[in-house]
PDB file of N, CA and C in Angstrom:
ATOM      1  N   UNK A   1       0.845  -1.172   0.000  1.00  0.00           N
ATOM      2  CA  UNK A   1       0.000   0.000   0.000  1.00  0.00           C
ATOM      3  C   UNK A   1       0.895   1.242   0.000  1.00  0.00           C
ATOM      4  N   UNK A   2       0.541   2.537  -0.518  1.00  0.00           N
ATOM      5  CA  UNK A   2       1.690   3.511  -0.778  1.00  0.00           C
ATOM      6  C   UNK A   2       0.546   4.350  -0.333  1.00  0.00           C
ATOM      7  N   UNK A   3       1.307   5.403   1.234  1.00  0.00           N
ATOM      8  CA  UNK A   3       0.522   6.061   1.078  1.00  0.00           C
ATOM      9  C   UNK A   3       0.420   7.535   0.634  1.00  0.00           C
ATOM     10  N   UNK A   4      -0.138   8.835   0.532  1.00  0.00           N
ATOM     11  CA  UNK A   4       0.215   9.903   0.095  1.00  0.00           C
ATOM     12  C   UNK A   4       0.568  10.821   1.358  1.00  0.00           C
ATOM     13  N   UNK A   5       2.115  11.315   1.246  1.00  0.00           N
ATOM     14  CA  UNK A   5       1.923  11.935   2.300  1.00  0.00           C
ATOM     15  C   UNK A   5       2.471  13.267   2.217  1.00  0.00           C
ATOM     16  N   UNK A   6       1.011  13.892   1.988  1.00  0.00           N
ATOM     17  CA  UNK A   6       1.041  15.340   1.776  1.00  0.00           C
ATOM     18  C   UNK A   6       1.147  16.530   3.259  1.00  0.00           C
ATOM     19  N   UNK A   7       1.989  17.304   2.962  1.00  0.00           N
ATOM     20  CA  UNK A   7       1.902  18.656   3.713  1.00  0.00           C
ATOM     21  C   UNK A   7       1.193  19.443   3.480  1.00  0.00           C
ATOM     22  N   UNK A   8       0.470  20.127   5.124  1.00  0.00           N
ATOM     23  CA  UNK A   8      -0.080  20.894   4.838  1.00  0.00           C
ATOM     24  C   UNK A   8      -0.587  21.757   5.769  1.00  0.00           C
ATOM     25  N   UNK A   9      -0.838  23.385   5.869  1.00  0.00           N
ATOM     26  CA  UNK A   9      -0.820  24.376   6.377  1.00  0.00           C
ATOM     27  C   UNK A   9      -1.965  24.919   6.828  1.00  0.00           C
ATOM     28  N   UNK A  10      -1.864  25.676   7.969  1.00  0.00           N
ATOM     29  CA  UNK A  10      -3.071  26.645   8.236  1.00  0.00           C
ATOM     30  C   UNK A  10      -2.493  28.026   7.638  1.00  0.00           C
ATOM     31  N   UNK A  11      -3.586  28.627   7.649  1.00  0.00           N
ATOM     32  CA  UNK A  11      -3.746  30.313   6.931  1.00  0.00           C
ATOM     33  C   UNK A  11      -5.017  30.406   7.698  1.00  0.00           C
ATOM     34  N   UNK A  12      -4.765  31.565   8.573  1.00  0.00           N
ATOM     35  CA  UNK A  12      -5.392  32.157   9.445  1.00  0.00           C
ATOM     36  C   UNK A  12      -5.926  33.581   8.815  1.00  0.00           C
ATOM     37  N   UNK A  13      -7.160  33.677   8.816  1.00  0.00           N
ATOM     38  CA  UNK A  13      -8.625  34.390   8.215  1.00  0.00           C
ATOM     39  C   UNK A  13      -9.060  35.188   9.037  1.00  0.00           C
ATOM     40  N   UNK A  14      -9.716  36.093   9.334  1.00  0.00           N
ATOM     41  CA  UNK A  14     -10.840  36.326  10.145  1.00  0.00           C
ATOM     42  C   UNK A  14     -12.093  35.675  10.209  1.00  0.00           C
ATOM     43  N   UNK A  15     -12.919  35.275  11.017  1.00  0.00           N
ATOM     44  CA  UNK A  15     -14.365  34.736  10.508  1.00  0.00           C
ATOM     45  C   UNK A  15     -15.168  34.683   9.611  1.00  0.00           C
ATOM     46  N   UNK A  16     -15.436  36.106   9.666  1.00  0.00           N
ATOM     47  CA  UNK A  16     -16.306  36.106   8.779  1.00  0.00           C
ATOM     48  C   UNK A  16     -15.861  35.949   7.110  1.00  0.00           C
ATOM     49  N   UNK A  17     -14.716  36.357   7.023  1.00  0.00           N
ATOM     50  CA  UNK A  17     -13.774  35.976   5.502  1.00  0.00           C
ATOM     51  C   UNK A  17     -14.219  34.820   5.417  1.00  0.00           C
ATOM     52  N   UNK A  18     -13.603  33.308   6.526  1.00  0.00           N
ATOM     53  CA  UNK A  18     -13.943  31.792   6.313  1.00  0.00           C
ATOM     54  C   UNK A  18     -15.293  31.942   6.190  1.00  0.00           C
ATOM     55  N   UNK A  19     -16.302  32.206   6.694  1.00  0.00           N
ATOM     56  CA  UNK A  19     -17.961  32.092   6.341  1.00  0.00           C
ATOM     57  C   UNK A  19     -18.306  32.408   5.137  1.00  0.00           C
ATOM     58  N   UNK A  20     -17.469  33.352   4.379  1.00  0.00           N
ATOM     59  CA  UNK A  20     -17.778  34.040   2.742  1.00  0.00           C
ATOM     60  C   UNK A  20     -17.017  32.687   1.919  1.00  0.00           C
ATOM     61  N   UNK A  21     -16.075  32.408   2.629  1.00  0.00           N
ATOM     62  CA  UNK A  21     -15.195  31.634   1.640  1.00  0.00           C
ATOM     63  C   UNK A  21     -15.986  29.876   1.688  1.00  0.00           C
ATOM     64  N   UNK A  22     -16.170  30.004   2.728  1.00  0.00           N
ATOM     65  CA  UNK A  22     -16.460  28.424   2.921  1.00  0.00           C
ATOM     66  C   UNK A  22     -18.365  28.129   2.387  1.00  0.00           C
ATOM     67  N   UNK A  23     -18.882  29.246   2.303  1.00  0.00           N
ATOM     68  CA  UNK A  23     -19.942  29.016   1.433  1.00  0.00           C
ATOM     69  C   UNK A  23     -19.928  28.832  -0.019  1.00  0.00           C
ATOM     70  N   UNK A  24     -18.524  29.951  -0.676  1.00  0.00           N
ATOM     71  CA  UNK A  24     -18.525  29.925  -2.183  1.00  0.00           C
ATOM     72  C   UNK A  24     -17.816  28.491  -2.249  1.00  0.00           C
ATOM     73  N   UNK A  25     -16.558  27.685  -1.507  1.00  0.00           N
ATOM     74  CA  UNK A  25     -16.132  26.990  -2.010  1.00  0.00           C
ATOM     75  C   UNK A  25     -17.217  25.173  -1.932  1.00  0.00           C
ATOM     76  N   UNK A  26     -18.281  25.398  -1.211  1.00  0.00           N
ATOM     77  CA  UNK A  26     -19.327  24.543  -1.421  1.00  0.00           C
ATOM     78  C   UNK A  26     -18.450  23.191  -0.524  1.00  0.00           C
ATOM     79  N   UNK A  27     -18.939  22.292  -1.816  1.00  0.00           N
ATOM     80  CA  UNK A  27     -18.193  20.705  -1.282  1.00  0.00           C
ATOM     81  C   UNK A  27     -16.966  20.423  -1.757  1.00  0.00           C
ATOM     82  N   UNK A  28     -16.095  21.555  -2.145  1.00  0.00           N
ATOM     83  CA  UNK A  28     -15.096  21.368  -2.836  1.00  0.00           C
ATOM     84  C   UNK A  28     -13.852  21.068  -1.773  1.00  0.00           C
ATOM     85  N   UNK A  29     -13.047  20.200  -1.846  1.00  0.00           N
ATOM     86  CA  UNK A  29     -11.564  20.699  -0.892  1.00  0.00           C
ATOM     87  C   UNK A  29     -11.509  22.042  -0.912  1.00  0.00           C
ATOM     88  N   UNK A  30     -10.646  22.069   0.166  1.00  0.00           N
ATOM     89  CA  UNK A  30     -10.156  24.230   0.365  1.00  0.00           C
ATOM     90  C   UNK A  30      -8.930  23.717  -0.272  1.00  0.00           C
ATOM     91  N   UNK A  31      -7.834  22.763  -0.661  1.00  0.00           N
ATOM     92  CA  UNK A  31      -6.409  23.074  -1.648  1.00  0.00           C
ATOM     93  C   UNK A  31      -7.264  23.268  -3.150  1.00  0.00           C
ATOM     94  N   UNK A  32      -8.313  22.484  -3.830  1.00  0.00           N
ATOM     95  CA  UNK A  32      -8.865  22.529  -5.056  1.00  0.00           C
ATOM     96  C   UNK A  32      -9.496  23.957  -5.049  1.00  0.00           C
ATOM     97  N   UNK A  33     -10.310  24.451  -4.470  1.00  0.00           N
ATOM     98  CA  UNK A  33     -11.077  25.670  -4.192  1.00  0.00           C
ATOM     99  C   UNK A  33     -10.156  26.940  -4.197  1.00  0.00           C
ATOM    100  N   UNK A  34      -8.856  26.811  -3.478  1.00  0.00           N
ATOM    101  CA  UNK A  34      -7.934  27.794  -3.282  1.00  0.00           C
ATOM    102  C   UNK A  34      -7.614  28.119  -4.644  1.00  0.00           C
ATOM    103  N   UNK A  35      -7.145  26.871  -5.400  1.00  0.00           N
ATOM    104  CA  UNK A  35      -6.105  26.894  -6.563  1.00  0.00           C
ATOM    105  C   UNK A  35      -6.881  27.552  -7.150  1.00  0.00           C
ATOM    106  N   UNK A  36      -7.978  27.436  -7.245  1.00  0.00           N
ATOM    107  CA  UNK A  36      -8.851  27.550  -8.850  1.00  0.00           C
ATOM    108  C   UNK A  36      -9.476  29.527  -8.393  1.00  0.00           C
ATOM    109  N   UNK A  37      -9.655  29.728  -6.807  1.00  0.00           N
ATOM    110  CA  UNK A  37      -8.940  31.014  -6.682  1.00  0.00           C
ATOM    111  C   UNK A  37      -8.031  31.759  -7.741  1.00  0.00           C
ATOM    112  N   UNK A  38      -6.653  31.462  -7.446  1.00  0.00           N
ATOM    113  CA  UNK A  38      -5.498  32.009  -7.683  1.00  0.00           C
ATOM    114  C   UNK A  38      -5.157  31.720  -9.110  1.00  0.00           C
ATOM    115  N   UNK A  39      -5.832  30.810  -9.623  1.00  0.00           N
ATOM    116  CA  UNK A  39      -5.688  30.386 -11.215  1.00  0.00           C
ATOM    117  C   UNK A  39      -6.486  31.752 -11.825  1.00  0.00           C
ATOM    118  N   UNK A  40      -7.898  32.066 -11.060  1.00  0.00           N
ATOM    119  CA  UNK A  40      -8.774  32.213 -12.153  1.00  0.00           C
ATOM    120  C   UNK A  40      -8.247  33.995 -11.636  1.00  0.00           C
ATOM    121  N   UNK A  41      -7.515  34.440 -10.676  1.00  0.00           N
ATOM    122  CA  UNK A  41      -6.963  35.965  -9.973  1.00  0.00           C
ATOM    123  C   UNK A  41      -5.699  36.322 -11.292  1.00  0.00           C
ATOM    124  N   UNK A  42      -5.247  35.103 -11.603  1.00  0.00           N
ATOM    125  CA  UNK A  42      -3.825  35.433 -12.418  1.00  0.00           C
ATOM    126  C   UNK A  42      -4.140  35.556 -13.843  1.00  0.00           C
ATOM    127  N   UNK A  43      -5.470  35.245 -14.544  1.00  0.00           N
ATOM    128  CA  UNK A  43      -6.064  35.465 -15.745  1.00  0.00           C
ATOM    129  C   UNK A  43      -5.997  36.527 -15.991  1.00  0.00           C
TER     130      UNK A  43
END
């Protein structure tokens, strides 16, 4: 069995930011949700 062993970080928000963010990003992961952030900021 191989397992994945990813790192990974907190990033500290204010509340209500995570309540805006964590509604738009739905059922998505927050690393998939982030990226597609910063993908769609660098267009």
């Amino acid at each position: 069995m191989v397992k994945s062993l990813r790192r990974y970080a907190t990033i500290s928000v204010p509340a209500d930011v995570k309540r805006l963010l964590e509604k738009s990003k739905g059922r998505r992961e927050w690393g998939e949700f982030l990226l597609s952030l910063y993908v769609e900021a660098e267009e």
